[in-house]
Protein backbone atom coordinates (compact mmCIF):
# COMPACT_ATOMS: atom_id res chain seq x y z
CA UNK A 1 6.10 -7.85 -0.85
CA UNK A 2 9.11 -6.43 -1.82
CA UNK A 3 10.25 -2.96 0.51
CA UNK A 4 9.98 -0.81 -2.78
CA UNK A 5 6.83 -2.06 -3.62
CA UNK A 6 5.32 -1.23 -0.08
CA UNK A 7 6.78 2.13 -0.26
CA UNK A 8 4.53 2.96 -3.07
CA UNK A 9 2.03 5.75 -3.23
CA UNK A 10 -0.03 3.55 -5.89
CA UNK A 11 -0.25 -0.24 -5.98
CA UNK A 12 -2.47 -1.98 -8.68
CA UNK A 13 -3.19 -5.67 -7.89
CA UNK A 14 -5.18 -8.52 -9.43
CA UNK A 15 -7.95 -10.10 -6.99
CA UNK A 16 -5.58 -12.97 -6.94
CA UNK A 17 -3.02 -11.32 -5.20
CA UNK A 18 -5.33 -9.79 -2.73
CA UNK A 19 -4.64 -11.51 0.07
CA UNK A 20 -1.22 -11.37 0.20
CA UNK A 21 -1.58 -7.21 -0.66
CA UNK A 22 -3.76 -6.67 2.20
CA UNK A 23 -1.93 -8.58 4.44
CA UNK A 24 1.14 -6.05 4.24
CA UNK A 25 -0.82 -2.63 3.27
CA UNK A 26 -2.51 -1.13 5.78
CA UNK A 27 -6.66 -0.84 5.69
CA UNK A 28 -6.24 3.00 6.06
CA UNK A 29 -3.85 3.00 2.93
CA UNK A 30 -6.03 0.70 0.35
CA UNK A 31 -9.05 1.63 -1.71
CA UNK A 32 -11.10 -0.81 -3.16
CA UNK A 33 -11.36 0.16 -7.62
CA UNK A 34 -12.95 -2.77 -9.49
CA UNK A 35 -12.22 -2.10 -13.45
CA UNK A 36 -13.01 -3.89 -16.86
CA UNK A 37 -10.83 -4.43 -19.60
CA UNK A 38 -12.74 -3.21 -22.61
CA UNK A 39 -11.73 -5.70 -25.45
CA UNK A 40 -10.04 -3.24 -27.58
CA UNK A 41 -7.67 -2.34 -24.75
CA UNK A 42 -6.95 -6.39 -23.65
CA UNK A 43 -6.29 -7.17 -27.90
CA UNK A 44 -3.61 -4.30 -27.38
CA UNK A 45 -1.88 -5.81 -23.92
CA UNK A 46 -2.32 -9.01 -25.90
CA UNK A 47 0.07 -7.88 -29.00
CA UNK A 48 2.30 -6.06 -26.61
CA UNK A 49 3.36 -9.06 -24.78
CA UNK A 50 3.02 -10.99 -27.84
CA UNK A 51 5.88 -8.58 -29.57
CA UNK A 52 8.14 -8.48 -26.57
């Protein structure tokens, strides 16, 4: 990870990355928050991304 990024008071990660996450945060400095898209809110990331 990247020195800024480890520096961070607040680091959001897909379960994908996990491993590598964990692996440079600390245990004491990670809690675990499982969240779910509601579709509204993933059409509206969708036509963000789309636009840019």
């Amino acid at each position: 990870l990247p020195l800024f990024v480890r520096e961070s008071d607040l680091i959001l990660y897909t379960s994908d990355c996990a491993r590598l996450v964990e692996q440079k945060v600390p245990q004491k400095s990670r809690l675990r928050l499982d969240y779910m898209l509601s579709e509204k809110s993933s059409e509206m990331i969708r036509a963000e991304l789309w636009d840019q």
